[in-house]
N, C-alpha and C. Protein backbone atom coordinates (compact mmCIF):
# COMPACT_ATOMS: atom_id res chain seq x y z
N UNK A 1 -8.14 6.36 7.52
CA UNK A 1 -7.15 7.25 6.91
C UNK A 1 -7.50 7.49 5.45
N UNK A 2 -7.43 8.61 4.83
CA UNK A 2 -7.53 8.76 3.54
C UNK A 2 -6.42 8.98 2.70
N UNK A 3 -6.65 8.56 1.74
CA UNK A 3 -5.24 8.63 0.36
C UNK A 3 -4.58 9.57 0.10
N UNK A 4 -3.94 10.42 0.88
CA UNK A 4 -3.11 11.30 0.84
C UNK A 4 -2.80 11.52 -0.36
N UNK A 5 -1.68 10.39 -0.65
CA UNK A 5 -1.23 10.78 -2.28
C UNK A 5 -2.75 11.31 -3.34
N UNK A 6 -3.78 10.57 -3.26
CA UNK A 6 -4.83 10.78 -4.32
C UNK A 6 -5.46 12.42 -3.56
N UNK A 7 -5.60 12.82 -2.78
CA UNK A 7 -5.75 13.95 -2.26
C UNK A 7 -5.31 15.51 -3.21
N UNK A 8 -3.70 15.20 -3.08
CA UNK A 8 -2.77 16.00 -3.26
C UNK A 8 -2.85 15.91 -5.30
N UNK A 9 -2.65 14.52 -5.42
CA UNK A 9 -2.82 14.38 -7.11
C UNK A 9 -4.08 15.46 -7.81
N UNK A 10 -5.07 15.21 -6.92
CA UNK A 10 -6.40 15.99 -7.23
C UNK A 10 -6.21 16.93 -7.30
N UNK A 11 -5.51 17.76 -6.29
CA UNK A 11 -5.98 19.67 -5.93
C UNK A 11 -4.79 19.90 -5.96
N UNK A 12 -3.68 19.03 -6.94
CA UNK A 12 -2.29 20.01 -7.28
C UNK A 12 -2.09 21.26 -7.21
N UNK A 13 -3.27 21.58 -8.15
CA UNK A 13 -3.17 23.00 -9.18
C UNK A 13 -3.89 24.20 -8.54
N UNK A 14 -4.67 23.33 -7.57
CA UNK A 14 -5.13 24.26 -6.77
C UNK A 14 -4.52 24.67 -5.45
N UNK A 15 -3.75 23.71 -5.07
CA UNK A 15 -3.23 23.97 -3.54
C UNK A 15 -2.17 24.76 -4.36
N UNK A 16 -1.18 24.39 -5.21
CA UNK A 16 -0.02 25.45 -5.63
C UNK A 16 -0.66 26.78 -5.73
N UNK A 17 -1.84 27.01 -6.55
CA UNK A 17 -2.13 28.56 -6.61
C UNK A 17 -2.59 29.37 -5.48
N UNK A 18 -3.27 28.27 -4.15
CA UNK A 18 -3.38 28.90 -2.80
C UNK A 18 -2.29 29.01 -1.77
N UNK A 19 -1.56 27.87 -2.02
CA UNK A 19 -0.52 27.89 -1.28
C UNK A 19 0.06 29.02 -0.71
N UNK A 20 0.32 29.86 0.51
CA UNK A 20 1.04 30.68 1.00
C UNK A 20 2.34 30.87 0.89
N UNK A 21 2.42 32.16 -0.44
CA UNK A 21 4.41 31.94 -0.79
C UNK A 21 5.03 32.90 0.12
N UNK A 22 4.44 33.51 0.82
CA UNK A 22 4.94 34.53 1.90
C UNK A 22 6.32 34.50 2.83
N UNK A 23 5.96 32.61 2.85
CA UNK A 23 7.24 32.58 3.76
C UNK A 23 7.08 32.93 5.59
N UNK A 24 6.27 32.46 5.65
CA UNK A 24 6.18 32.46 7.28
C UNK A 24 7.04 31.51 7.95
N UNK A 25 7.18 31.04 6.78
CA UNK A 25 8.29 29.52 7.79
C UNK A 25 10.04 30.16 8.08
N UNK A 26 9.82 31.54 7.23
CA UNK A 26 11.37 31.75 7.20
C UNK A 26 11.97 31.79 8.55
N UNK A 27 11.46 32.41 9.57
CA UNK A 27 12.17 31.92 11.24
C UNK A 27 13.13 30.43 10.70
N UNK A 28 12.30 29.65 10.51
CA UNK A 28 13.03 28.57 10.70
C UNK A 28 13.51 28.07 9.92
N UNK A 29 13.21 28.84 8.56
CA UNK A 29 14.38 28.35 7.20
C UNK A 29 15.63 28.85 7.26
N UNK A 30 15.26 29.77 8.26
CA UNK A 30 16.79 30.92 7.88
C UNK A 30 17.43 30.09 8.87
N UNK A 31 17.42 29.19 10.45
CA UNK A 31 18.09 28.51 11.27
C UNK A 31 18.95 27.15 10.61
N UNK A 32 17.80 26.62 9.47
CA UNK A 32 18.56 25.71 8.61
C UNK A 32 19.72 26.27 7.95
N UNK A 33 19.45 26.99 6.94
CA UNK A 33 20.30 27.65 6.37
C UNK A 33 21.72 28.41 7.14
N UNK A 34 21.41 28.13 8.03
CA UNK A 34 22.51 29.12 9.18
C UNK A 34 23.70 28.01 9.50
N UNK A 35 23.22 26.72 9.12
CA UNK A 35 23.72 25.19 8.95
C UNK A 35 24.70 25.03 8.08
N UNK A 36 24.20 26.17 6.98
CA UNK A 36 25.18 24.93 5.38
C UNK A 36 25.73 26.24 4.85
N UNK A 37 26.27 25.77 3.58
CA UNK A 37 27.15 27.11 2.63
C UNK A 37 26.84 26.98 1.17
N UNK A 38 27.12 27.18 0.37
CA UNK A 38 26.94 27.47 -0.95
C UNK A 38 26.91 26.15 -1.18
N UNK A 39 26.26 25.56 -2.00
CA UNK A 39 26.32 24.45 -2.55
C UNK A 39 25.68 23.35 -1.71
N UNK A 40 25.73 23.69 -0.66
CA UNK A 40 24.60 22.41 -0.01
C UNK A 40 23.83 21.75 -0.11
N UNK A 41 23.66 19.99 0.19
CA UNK A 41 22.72 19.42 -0.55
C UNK A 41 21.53 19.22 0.62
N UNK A 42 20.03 19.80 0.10
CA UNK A 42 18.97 19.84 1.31
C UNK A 42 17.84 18.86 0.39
N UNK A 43 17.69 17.70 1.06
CA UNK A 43 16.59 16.88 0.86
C UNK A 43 15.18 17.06 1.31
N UNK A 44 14.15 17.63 0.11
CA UNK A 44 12.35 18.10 1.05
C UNK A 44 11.62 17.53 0.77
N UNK A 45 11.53 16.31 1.95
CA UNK A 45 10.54 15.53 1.89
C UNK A 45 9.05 15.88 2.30
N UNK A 46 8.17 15.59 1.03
CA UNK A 46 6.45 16.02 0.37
C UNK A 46 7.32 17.04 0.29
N UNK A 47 7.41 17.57 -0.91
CA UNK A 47 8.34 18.85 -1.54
C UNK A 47 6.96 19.35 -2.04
N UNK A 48 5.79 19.11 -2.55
CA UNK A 48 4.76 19.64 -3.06
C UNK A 48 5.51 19.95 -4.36
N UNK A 49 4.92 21.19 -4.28
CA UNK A 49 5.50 22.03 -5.85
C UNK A 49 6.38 22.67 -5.79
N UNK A 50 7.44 22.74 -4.98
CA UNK A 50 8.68 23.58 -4.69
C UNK A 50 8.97 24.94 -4.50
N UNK A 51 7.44 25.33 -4.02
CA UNK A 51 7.01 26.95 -3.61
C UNK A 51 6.42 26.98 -2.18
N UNK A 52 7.26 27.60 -1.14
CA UNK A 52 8.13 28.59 -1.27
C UNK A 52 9.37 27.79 -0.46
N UNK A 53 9.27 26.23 -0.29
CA UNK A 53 10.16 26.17 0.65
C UNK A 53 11.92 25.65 -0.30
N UNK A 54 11.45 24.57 -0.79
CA UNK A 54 12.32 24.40 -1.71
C UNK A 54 13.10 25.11 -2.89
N UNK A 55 12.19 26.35 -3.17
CA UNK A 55 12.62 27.82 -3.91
C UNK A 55 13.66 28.97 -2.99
N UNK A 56 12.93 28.65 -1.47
CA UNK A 56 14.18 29.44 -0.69
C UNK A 56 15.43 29.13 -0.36
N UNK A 57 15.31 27.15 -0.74
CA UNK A 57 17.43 26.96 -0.12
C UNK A 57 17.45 27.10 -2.03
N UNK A 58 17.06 26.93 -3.08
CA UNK A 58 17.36 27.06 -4.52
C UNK A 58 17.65 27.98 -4.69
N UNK A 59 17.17 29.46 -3.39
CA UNK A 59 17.33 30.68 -4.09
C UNK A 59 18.81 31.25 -3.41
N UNK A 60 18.48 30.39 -1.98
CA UNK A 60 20.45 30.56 -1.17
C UNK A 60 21.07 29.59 -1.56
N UNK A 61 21.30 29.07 -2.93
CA UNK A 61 22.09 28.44 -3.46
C UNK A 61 22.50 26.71 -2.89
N UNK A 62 21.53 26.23 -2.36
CA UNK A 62 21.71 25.07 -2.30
C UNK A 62 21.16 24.16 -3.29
N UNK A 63 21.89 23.18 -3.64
CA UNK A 63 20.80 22.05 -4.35
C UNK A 63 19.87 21.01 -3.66
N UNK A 64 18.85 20.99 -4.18
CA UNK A 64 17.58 20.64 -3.45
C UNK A 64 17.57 19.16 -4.35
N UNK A 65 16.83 17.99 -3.50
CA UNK A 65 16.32 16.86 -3.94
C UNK A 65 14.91 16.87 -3.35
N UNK A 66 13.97 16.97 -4.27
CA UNK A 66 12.85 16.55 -3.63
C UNK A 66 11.87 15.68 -3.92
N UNK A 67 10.99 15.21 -2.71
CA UNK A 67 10.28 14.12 -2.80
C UNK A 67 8.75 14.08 -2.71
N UNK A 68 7.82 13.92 -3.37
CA UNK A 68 7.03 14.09 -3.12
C UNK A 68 6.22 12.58 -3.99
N UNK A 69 5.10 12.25 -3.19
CA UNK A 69 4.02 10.97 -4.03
C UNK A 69 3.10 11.62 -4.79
N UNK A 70 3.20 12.65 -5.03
CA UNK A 70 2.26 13.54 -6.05
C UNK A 70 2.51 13.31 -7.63
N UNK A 71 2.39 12.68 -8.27
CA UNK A 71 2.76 12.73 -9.64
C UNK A 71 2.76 14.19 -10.21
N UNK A 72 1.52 14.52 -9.95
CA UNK A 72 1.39 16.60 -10.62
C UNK A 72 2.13 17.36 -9.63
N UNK A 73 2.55 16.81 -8.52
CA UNK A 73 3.64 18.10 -7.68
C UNK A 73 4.96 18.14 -8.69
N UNK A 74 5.19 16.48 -8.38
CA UNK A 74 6.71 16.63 -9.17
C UNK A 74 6.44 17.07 -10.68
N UNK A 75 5.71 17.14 -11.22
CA UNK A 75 5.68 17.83 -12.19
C UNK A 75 6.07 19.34 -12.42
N UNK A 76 5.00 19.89 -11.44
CA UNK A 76 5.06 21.51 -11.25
C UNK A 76 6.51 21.66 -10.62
N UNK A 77 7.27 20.74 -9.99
CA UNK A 77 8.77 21.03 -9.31
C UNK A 77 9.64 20.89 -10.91
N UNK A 78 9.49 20.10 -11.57
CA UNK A 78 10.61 20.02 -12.59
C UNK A 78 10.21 20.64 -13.62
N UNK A 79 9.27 21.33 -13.92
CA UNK A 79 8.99 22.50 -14.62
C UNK A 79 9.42 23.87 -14.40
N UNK A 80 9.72 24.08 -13.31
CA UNK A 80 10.33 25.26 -12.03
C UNK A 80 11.29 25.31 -12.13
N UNK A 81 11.78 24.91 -11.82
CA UNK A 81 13.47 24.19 -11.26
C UNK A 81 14.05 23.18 -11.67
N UNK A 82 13.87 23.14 -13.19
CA UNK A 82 14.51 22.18 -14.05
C UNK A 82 15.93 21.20 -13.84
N UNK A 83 16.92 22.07 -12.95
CA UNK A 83 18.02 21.82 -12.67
C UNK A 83 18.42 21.32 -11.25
N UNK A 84 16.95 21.16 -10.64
CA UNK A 84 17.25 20.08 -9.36
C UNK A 84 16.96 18.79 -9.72
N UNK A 85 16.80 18.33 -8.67
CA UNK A 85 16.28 17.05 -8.33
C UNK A 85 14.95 16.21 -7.72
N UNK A 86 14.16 15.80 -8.63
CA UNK A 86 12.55 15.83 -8.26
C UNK A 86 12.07 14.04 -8.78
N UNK A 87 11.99 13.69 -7.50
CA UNK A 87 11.73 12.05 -7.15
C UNK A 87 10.26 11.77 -6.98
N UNK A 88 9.84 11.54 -7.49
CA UNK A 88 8.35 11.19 -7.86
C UNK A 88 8.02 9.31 -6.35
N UNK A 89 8.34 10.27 -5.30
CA UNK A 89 7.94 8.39 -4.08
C UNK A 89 7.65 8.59 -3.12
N UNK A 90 7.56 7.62 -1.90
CA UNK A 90 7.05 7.97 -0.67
C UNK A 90 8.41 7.96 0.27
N UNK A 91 8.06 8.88 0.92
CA UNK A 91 9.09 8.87 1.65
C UNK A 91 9.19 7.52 2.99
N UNK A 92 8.66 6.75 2.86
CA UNK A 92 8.45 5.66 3.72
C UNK A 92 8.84 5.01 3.34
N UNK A 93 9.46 4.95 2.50
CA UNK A 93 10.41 4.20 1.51
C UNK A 93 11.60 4.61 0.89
N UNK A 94 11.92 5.95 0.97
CA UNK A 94 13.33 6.61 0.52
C UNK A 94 14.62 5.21 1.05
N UNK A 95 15.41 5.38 0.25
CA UNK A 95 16.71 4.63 0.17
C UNK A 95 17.42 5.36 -0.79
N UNK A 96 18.16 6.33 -0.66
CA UNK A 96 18.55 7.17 -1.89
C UNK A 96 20.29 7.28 -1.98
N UNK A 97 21.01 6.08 -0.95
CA UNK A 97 22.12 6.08 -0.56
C UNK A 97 23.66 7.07 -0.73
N UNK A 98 22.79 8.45 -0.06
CA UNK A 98 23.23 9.11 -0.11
C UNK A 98 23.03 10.20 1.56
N UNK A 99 24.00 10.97 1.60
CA UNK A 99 23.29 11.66 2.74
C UNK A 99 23.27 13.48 2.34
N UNK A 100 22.58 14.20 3.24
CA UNK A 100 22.21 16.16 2.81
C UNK A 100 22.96 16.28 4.10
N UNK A 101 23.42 17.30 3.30
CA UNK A 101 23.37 18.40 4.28
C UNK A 101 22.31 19.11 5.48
N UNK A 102 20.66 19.04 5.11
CA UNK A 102 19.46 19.04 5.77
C UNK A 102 18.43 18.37 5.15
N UNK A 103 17.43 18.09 6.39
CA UNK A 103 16.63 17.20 5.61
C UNK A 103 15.03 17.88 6.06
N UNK A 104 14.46 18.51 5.42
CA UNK A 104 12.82 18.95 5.49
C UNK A 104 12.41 18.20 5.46
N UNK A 105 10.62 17.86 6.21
CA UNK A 105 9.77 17.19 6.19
C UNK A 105 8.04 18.36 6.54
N UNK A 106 8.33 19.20 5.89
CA UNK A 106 7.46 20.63 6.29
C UNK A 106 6.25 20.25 6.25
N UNK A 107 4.94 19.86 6.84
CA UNK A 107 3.39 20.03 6.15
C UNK A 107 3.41 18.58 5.47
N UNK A 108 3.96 17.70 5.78
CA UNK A 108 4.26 16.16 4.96
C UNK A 108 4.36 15.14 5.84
N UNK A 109 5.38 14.85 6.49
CA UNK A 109 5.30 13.69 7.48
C UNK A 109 4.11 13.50 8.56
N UNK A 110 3.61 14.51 8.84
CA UNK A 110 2.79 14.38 9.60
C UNK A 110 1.08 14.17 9.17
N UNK A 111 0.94 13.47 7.82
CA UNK A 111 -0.26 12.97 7.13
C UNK A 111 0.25 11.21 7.33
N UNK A 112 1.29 10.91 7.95
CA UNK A 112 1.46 9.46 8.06
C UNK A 112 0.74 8.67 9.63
N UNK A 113 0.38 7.64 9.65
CA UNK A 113 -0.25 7.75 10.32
C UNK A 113 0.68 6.80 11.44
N UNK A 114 0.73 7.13 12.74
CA UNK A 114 1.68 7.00 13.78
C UNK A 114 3.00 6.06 13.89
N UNK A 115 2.44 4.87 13.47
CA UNK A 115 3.36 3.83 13.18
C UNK A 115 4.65 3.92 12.00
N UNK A 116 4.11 4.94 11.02
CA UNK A 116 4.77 5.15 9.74
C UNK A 116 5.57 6.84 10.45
N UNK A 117 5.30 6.96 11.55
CA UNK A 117 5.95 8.00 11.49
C UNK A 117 7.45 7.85 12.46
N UNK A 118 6.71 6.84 13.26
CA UNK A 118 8.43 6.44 14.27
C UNK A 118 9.08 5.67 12.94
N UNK A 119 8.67 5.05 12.32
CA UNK A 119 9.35 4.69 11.07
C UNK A 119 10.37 5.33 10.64
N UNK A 120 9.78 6.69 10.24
CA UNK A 120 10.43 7.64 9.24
C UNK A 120 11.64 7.89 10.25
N UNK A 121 11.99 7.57 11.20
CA UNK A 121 13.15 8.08 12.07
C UNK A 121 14.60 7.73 11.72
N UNK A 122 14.38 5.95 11.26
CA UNK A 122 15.52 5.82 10.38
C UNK A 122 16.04 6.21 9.44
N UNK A 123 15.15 6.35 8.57
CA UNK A 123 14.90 7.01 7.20
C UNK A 123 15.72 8.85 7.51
N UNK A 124 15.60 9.49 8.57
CA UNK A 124 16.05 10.88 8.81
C UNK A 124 17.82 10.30 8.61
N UNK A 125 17.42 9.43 9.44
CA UNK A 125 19.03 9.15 10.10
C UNK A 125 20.05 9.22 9.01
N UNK A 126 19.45 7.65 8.18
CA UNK A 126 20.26 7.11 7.36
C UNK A 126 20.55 8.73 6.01
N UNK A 127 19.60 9.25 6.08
CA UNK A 127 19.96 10.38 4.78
C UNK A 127 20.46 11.67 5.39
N UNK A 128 21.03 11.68 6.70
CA UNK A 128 21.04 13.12 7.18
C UNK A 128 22.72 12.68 7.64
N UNK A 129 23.63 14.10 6.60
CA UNK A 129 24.93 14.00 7.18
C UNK A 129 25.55 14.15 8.55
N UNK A 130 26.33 14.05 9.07
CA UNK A 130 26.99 14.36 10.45
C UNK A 130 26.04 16.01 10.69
N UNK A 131 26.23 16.59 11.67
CA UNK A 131 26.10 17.76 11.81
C UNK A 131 24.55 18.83 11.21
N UNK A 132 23.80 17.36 10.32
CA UNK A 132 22.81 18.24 9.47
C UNK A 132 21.52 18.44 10.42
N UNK A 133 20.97 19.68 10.24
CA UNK A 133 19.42 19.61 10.51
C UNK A 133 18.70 19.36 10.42
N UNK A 134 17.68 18.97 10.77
CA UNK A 134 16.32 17.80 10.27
C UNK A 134 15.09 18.75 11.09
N UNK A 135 14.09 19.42 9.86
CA UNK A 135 13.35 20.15 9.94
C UNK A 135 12.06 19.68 9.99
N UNK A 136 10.73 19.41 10.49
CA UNK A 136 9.77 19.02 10.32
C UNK A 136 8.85 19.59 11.34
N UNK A 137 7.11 19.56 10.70
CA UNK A 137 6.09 19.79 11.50
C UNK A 137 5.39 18.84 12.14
N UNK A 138 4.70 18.79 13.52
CA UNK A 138 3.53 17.63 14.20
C UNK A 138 2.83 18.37 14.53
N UNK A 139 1.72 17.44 15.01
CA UNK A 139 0.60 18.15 15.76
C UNK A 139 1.20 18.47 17.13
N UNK A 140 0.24 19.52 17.74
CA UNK A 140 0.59 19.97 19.20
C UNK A 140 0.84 18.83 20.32
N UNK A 141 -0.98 17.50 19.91
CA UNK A 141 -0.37 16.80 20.38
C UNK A 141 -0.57 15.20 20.28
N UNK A 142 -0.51 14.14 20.60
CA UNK A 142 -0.88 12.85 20.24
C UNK A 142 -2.05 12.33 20.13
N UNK A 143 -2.64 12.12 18.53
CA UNK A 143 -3.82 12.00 17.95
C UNK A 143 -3.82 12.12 16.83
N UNK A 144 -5.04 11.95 16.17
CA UNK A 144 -5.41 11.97 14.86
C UNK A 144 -6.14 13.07 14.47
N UNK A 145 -6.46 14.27 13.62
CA UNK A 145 -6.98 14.90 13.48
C UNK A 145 -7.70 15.37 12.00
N UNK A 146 -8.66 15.11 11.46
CA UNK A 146 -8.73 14.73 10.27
C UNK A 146 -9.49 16.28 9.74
N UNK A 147 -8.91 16.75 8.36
CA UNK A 147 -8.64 18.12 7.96
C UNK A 147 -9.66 18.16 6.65
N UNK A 148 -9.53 19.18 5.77
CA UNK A 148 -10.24 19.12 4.49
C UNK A 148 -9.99 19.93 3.34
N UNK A 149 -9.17 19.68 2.40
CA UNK A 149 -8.81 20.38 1.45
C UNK A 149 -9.70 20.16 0.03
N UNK A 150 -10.11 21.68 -0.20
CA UNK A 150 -11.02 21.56 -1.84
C UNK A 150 -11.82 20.27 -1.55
N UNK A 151 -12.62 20.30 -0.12
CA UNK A 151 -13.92 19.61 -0.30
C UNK A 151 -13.57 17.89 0.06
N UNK A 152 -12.35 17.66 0.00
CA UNK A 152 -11.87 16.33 0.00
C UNK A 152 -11.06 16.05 1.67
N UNK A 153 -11.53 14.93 2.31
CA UNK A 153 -10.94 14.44 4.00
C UNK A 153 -9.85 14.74 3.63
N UNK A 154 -8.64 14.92 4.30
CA UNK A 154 -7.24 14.92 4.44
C UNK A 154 -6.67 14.44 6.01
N UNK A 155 -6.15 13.48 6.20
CA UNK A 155 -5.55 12.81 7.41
C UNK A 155 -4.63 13.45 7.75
N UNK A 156 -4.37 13.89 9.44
CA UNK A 156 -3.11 14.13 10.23
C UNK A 156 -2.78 13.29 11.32
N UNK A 157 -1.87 13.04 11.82
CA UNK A 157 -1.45 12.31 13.07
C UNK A 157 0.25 12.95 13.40
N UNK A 158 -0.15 12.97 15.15
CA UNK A 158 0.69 13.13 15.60
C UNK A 158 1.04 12.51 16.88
N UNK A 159 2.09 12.05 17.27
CA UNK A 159 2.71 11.72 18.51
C UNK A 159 2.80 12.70 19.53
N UNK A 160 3.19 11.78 20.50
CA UNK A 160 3.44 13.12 22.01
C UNK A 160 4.86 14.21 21.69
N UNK A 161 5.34 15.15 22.52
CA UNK A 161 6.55 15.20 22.12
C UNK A 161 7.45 14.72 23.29
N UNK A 162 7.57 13.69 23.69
CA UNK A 162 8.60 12.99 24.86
C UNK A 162 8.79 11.94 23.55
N UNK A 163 7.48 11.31 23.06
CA UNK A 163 8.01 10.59 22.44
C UNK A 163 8.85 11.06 20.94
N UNK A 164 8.97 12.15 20.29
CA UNK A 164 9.08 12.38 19.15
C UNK A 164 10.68 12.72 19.81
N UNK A 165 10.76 13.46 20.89
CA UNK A 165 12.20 13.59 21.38
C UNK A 165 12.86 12.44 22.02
N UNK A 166 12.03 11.28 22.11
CA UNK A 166 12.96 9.81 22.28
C UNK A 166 13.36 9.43 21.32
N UNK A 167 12.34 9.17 20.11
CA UNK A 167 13.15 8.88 18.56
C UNK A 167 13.91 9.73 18.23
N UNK A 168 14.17 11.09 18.31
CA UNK A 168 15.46 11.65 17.54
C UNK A 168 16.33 11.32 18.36
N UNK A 169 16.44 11.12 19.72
CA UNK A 169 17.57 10.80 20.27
C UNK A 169 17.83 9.69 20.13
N UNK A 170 17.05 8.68 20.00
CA UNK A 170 17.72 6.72 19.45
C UNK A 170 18.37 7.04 18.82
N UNK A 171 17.80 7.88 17.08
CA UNK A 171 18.06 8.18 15.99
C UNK A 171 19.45 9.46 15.96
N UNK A 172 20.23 10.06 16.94
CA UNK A 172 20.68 10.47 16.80
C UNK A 172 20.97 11.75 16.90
N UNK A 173 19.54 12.38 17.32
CA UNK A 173 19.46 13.65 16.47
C UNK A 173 19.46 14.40 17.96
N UNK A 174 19.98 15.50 18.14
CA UNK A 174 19.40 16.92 19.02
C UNK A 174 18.83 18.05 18.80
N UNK A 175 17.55 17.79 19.72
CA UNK A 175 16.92 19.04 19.91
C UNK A 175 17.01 20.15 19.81
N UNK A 176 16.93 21.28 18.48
CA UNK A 176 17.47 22.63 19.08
C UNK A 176 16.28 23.67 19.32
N UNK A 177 15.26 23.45 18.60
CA UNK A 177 14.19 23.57 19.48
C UNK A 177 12.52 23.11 18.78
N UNK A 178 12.20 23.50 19.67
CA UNK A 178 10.85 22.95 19.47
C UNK A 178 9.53 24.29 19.93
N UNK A 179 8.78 24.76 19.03
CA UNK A 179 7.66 25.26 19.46
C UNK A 179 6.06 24.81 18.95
N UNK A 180 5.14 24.99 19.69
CA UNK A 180 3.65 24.67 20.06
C UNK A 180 3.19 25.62 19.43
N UNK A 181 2.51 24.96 18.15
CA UNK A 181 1.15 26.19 17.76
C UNK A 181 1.76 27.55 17.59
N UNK A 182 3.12 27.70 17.20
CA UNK A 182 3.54 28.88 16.77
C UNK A 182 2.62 30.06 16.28
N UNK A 183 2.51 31.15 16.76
CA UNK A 183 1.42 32.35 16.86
C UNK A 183 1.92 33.07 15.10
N UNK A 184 2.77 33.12 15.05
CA UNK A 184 3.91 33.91 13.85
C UNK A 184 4.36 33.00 12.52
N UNK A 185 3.98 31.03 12.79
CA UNK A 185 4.04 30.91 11.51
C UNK A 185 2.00 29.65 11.55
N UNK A 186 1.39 30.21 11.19
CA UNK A 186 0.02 29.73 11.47
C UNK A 186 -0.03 28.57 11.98
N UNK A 187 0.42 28.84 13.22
CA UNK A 187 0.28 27.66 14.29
C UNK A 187 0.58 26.59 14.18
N UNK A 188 1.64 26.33 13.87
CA UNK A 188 2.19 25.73 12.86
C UNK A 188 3.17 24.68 14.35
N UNK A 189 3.32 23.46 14.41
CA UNK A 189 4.04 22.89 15.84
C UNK A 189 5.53 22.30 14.79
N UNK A 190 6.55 23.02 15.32
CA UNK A 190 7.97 23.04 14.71
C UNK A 190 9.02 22.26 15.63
N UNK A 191 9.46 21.49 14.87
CA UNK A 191 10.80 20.65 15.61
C UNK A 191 12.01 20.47 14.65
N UNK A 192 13.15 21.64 15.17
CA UNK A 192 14.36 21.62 14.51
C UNK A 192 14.98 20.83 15.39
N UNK A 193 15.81 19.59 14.55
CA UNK A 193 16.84 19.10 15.27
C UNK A 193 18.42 18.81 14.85
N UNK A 194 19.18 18.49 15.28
CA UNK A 194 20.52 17.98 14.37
C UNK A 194 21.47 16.89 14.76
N UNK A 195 21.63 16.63 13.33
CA UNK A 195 22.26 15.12 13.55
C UNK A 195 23.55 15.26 13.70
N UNK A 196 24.09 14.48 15.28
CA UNK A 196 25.29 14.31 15.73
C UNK A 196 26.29 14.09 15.00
């Protein structure tokens, strides 16, 4: 596995300026959002630099907490968006004794490597209010798949999805849906769920 965090520290400045602000994810930002009301609190875990996902519930008026192990992400986030909330940790470790309204995990949880990811299930639980959505990407399907950004390895792993839909259900959560390699947001494997 490679150092994720040291990955991301490296090519901050570069993944923010390539980064896709287009918004292909909106299908499924706008289903979150279809969740909460003015003022809502949405937790985005690996928040990166807070473009474009964390800028779209900031821009429908929710307050955002985000998390990222990037020292230069959270930077570029509290330079932005001075008036959120920008946590410089790993989310494998969040304890923030509090709960959102929704909880993102976009392009982030799924650089953990399998064991750390049934992990993260409590971690949804314990921070996700009654009724909230819990947004995140996996691979299509159970494996490791190792990637390459600005020249540098980058680690993925993913579980099956029987099993990813057994942990949200221990954990609480229902299925509202799930798609494979999405054609419309760059193939991108999406699992919205919500907590009971």
């Amino acid at each position: 596995m490679t150092d994720v965090r040291a990955v991301y520290e490296a090519a901050a400045h570069e993944f923010d300026r390539d980064r896709s602000k287009s918004l292909m994810e909106k299908f499924y930002l706008d289903r979150v959002l279809a969740h909460l009301v003015d003022g809502s609190s949405v937790l985005d875990l690996g928040c990166g630099s807070a473009e474009p996902i964390a800028k779209f519930f900031i821009n429908n008026g929710c307050r955002v907490t985000g998390v990222d192990v990037a020292t230069a992400m959270i930077a570029l986030c509290r330079e932005r968006h001075p008036d959120q909330t920008w946590i410089e940790g790993d989310m494998r470790r969040l304890d923030l004794g509090r709960r959102f309204d929704a909880v993102i995990a976009w392009d982030s949880f799924f650089h953990l490597p399998a064991d750390d990811q049934r992990a993260m299930f409590p971690v949804f639980a314990q921070h996700a209010a009654p009724g909230a959505p819990l947004l995140f990407t996996s691979g299509p399907q159970a494996g490791v798949a190792m990637g390459e950004i600005y020249g540098r390895a980058l680690y993925h792993a993913s579980l099956d999805a029987a099993e990813y839909e057994q942990l949200l259900a221990t954990h609480g959560f229902k299925v509202l849906l799930h798609r494979i390699e999405d054609p419309d947001c760059g193939k991108h494997t999406v699992w919205l769920a919500q907590r009971a």
